[in-house]
N, C-alpha and C. Protein backbone atom coordinates (compact mmCIF):
# COMPACT_ATOMS: atom_id res chain seq x y z
N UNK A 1 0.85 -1.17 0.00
CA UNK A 1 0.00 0.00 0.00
C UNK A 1 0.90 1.24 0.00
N UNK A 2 0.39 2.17 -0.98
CA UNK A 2 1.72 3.57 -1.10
C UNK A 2 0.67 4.30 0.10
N UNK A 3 1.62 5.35 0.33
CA UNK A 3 1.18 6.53 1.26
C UNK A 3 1.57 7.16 0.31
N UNK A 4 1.23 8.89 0.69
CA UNK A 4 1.47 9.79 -0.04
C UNK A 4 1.62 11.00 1.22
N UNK A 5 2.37 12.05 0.70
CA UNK A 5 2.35 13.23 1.66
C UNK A 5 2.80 14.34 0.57
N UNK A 6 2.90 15.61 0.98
CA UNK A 6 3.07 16.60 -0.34
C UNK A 6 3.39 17.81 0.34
N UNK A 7 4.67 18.54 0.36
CA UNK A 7 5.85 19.48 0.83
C UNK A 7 5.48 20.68 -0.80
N UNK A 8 6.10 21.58 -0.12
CA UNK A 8 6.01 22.92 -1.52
C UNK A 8 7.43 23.10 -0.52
N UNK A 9 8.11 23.41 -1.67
CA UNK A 9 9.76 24.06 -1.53
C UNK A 9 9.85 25.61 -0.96
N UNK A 10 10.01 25.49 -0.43
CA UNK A 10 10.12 27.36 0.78
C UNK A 10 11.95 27.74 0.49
N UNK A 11 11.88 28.82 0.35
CA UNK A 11 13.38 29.50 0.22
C UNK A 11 14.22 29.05 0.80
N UNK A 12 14.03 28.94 2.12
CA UNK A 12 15.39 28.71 3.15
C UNK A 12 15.83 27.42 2.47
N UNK A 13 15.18 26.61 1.77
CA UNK A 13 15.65 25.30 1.55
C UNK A 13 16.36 25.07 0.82
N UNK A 14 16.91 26.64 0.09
CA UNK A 14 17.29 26.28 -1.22
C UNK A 14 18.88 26.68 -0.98
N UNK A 15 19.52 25.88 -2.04
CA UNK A 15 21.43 26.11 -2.01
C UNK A 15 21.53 27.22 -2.67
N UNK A 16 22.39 27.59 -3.06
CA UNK A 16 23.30 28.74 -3.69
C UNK A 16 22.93 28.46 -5.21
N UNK A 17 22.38 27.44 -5.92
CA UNK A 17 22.41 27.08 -6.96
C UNK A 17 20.64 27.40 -7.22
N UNK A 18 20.17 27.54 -6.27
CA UNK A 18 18.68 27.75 -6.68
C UNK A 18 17.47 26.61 -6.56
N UNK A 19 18.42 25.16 -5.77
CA UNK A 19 17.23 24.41 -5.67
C UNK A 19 17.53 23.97 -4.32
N UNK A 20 16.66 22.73 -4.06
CA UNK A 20 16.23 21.96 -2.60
C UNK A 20 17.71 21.35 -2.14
N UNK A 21 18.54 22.11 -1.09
CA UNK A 21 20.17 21.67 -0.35
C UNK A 21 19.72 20.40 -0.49
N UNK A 22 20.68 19.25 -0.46
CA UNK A 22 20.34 17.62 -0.61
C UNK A 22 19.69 17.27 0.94
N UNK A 23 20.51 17.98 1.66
CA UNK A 23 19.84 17.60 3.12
C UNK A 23 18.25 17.45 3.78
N UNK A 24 17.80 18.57 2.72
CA UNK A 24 16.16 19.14 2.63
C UNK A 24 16.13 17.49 2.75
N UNK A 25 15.91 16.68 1.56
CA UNK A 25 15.39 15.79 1.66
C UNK A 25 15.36 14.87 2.76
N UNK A 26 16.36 14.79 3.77
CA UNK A 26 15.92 13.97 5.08
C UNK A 26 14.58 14.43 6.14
N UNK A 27 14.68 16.05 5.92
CA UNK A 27 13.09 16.56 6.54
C UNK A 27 12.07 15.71 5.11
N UNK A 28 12.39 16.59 4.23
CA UNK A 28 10.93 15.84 3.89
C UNK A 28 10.44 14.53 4.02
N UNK A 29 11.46 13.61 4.53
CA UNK A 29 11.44 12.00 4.15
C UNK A 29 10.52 11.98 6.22
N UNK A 30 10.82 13.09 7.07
CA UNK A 30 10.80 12.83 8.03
C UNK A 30 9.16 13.09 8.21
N UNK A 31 8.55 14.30 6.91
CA UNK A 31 7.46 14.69 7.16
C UNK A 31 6.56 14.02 6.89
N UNK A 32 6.99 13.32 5.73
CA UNK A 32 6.35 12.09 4.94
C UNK A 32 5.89 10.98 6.08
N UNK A 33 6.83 10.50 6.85
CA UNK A 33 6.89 9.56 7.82
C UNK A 33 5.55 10.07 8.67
N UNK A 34 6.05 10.88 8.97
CA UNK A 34 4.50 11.44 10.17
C UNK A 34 3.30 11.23 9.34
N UNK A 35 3.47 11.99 8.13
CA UNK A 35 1.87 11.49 7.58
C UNK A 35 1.18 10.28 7.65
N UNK A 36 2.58 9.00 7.04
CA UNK A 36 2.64 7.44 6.73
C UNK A 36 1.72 7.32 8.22
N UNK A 37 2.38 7.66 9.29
CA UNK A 37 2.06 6.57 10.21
C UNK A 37 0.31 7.81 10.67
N UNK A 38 0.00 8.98 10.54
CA UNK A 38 -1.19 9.29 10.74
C UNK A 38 -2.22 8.56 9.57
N UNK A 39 -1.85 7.96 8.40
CA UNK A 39 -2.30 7.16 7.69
C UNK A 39 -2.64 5.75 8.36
N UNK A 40 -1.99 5.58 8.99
CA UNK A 40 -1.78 4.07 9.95
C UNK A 40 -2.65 4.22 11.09
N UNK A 41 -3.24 5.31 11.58
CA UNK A 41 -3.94 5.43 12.33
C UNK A 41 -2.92 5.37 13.99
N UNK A 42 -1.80 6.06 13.57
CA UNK A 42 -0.87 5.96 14.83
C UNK A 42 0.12 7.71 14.50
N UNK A 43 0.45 8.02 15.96
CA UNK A 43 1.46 9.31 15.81
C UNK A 43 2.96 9.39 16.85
N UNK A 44 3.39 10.49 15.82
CA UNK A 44 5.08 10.30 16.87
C UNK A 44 4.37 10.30 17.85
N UNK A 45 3.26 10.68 18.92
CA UNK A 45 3.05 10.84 20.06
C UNK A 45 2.94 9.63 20.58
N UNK A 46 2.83 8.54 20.05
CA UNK A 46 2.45 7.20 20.41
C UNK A 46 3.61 6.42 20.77
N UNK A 47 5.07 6.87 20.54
CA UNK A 47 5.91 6.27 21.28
C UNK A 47 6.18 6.55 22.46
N UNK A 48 6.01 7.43 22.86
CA UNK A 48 6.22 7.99 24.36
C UNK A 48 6.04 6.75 25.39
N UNK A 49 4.56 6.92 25.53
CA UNK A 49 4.12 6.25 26.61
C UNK A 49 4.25 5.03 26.47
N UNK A 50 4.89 4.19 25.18
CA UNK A 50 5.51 2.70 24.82
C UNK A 50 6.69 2.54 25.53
N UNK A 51 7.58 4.03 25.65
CA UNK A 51 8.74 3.61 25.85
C UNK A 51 10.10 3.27 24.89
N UNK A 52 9.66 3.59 23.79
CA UNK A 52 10.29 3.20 22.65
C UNK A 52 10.09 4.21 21.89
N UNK A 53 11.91 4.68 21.15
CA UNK A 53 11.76 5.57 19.98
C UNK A 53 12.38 4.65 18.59
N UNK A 54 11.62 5.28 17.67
CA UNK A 54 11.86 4.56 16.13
C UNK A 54 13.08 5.59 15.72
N UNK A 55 14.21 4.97 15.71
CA UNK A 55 15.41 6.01 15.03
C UNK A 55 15.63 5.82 13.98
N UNK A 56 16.01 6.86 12.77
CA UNK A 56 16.57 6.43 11.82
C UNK A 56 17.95 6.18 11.75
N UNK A 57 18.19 4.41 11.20
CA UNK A 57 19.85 3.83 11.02
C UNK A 57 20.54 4.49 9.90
N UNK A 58 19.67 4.48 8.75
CA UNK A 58 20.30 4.66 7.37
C UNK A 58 19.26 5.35 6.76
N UNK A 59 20.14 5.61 5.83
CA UNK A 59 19.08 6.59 4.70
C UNK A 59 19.67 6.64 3.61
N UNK A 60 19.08 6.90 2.42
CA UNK A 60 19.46 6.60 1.12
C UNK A 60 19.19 7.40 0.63
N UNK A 61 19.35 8.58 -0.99
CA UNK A 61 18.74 9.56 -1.45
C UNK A 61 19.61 9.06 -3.13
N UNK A 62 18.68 9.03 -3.98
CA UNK A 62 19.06 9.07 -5.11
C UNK A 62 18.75 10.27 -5.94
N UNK A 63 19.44 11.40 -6.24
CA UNK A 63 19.11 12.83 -6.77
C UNK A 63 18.82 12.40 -8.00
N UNK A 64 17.70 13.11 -8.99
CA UNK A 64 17.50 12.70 -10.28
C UNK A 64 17.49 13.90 -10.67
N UNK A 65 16.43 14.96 -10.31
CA UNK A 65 16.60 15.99 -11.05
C UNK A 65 15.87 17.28 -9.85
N UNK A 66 16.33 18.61 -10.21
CA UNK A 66 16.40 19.34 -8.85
C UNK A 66 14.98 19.85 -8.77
N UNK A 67 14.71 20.26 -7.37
CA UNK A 67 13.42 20.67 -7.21
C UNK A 67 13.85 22.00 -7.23
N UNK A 68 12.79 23.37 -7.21
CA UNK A 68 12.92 24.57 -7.20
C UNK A 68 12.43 25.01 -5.84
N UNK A 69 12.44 26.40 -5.71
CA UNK A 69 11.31 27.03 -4.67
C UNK A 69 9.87 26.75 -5.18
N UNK A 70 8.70 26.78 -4.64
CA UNK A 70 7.26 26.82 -4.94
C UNK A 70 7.07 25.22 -5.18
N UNK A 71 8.06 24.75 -6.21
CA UNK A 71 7.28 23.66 -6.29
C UNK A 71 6.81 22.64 -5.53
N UNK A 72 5.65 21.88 -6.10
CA UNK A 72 4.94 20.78 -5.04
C UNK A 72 5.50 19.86 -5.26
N UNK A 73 5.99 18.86 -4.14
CA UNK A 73 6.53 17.77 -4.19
C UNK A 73 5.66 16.77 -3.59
N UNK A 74 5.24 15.60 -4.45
CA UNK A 74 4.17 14.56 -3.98
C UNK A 74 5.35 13.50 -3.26
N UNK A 75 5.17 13.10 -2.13
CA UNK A 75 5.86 12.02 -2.32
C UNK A 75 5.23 10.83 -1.39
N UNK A 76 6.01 9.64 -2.63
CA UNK A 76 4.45 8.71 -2.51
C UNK A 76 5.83 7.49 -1.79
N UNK A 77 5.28 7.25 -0.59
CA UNK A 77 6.09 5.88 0.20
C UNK A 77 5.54 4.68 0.46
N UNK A 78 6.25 3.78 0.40
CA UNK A 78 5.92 2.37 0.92
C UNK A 78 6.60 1.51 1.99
N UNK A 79 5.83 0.95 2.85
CA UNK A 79 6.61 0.37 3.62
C UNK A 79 6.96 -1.06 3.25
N UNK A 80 8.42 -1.56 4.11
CA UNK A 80 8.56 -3.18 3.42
C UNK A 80 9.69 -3.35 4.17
N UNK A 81 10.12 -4.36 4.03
CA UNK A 81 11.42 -5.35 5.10
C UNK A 81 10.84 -4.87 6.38
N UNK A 82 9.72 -5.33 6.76
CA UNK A 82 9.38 -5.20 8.19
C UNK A 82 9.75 -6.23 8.98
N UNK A 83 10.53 -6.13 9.99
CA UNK A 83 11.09 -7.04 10.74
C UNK A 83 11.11 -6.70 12.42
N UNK A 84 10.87 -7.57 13.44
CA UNK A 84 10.98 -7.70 14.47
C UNK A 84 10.66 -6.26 15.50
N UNK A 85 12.37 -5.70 15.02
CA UNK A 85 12.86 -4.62 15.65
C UNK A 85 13.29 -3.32 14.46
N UNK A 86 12.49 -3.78 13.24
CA UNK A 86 13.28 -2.61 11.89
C UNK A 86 12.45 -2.38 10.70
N UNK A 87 12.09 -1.21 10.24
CA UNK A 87 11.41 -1.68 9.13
C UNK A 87 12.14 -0.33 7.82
N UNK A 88 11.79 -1.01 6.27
CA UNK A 88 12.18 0.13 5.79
C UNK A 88 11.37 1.15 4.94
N UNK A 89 11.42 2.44 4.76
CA UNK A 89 10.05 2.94 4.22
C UNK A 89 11.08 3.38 2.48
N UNK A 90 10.35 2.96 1.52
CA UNK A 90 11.02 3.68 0.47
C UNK A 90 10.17 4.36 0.16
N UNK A 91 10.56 5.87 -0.45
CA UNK A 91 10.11 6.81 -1.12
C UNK A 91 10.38 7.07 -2.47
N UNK A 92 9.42 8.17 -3.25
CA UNK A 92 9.44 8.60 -4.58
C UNK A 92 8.93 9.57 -4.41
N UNK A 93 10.10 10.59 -4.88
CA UNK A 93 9.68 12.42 -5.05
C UNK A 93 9.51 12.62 -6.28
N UNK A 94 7.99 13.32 -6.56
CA UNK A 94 7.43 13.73 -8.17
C UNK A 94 7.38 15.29 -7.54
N UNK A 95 7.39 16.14 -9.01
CA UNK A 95 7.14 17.52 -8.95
C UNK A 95 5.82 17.34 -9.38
N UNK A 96 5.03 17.79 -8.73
CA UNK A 96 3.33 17.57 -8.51
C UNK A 96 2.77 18.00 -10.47
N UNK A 97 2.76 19.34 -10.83
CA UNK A 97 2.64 19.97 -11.68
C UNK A 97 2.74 19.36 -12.83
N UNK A 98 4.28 18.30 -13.05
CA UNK A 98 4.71 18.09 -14.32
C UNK A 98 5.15 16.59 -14.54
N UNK A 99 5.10 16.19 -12.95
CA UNK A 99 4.93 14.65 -12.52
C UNK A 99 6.83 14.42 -13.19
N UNK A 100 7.73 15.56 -13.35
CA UNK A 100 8.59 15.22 -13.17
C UNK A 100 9.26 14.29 -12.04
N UNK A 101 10.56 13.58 -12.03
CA UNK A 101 10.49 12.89 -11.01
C UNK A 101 12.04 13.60 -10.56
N UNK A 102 11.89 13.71 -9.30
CA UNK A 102 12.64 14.19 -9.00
C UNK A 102 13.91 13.61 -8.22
N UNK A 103 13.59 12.60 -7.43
CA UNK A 103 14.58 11.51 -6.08
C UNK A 103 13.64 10.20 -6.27
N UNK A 104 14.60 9.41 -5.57
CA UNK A 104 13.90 8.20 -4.38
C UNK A 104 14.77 7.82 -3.45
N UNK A 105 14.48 7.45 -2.97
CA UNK A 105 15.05 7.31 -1.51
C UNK A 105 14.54 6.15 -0.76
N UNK A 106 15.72 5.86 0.30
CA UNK A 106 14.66 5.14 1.32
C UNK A 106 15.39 5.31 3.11
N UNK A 107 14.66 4.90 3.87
CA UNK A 107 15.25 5.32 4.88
C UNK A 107 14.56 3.71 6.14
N UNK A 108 15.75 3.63 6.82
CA UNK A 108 15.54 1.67 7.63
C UNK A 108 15.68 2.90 9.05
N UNK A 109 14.21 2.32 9.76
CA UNK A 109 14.28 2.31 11.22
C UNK A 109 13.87 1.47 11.88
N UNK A 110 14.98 2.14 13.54
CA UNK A 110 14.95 0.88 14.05
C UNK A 110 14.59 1.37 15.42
N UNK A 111 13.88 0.38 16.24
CA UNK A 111 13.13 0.68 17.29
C UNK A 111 14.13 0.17 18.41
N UNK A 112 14.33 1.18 19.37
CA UNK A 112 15.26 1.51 20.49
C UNK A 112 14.54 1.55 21.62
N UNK A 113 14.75 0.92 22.96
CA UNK A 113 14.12 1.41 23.97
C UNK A 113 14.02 2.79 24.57
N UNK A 114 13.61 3.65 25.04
CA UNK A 114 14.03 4.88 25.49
C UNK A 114 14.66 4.85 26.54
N UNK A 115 14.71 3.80 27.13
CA UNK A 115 15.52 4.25 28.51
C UNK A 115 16.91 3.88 28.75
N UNK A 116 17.24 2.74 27.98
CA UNK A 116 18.68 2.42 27.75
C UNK A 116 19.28 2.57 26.02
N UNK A 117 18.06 3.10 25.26
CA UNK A 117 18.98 3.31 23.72
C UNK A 117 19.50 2.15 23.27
N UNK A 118 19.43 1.18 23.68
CA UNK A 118 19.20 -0.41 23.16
C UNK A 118 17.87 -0.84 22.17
N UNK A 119 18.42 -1.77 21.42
CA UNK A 119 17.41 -2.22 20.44
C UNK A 119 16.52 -2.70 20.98
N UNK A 120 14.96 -3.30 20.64
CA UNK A 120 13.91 -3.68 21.02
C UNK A 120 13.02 -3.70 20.01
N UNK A 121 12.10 -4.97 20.52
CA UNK A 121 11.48 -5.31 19.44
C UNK A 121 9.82 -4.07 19.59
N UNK A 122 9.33 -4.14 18.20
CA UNK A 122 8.60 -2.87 17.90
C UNK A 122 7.44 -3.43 18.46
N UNK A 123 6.75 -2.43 19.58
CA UNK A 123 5.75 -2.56 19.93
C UNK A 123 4.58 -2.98 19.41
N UNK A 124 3.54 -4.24 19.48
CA UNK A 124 2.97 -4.94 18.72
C UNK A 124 1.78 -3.66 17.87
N UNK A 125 1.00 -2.60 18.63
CA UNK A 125 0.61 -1.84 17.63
C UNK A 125 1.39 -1.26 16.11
N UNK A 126 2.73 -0.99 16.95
CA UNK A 126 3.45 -0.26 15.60
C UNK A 126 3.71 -1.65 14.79
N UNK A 127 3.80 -2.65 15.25
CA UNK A 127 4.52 -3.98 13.75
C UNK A 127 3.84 -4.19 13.12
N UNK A 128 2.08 -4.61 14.05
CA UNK A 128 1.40 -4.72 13.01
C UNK A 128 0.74 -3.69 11.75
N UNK A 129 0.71 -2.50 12.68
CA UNK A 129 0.34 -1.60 11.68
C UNK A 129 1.63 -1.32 10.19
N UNK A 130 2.76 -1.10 10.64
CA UNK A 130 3.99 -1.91 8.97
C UNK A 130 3.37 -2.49 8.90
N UNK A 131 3.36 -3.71 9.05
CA UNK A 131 2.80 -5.57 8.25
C UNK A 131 1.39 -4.71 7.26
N UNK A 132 0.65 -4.35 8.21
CA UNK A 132 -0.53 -3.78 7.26
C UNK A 132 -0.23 -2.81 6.20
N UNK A 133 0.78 -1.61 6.50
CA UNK A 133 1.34 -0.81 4.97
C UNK A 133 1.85 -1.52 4.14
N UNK A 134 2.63 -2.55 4.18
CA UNK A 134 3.23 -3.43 3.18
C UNK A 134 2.24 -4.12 2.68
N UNK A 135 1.18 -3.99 3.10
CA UNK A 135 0.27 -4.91 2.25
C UNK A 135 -0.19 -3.82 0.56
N UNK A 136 -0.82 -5.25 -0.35
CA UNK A 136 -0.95 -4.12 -1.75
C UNK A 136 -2.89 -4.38 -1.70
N UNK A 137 -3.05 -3.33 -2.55
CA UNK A 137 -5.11 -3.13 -2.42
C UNK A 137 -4.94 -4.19 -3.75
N UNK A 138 -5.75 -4.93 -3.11
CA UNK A 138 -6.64 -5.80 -4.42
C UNK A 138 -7.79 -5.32 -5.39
């Protein structure tokens, strides 16, 4: 199942060259995430009181072609390699307007206890709800 979330490019974001610094893209991948999981019917607020934060290990960004200021960026994610204690979300950045494509990316998190920053397995609301994004609509 894709998610979707959708960012417009604001000035500060932009390099010396006139488009989105490469870094931009780890916020947007982060804003995306919040949507994914308010899609899931769950929020960052929901780790708290678990006890457990979802960190990001790795992250990936493949630049294709640059975004500007103004423009809308759709970006449509999926979740998959859901495992235990990790799951990974890949993304795809389109320029809304011209359905240019702009990145993909993906980014593997992993669920940490909060109180010792040790690994742990993902609280059974959050696994099952992955298991359920990885699923595809019939």
């Amino acid at each position: 199942m894709a998610y979707t979330a959708t960012v417009r490019v604001r000035s500060y974001e932009l390099d010396s060259f006139g488009h989105v610094n490469n870094s931009v893209y780890l916020n947007y991948m982060e804003e995306a995430r919040s949507e994914y999981l308010l899609a899931l019917g769950l929020s960052f607020n929901d780790f708290a009181p678990l006890g457990v934060h979802l960190v990001i290990v790795e992250s990936f960004v493949k630049y294709i072609s640059p975004a500007r200021y103004g423009d809308e960026i759709e970006i449509v994610g999926q979740f998959a390699d859901v495992k235990a204690v990790s799951l990974r979300i890949d993304y795809v950045f389109t320029e809304r307007a011209s359905g240019r494509r702009i990145a993909t990316a993906w980014t593997r998190g992993a669920f940490v206890d909060a109180a010792t920053g040790r690994p742990t397995r993902a609280p059974k609301i959050f696994h099952e709800a992955f298991l359920r994004g990885t699923e595809t609509a019939e």
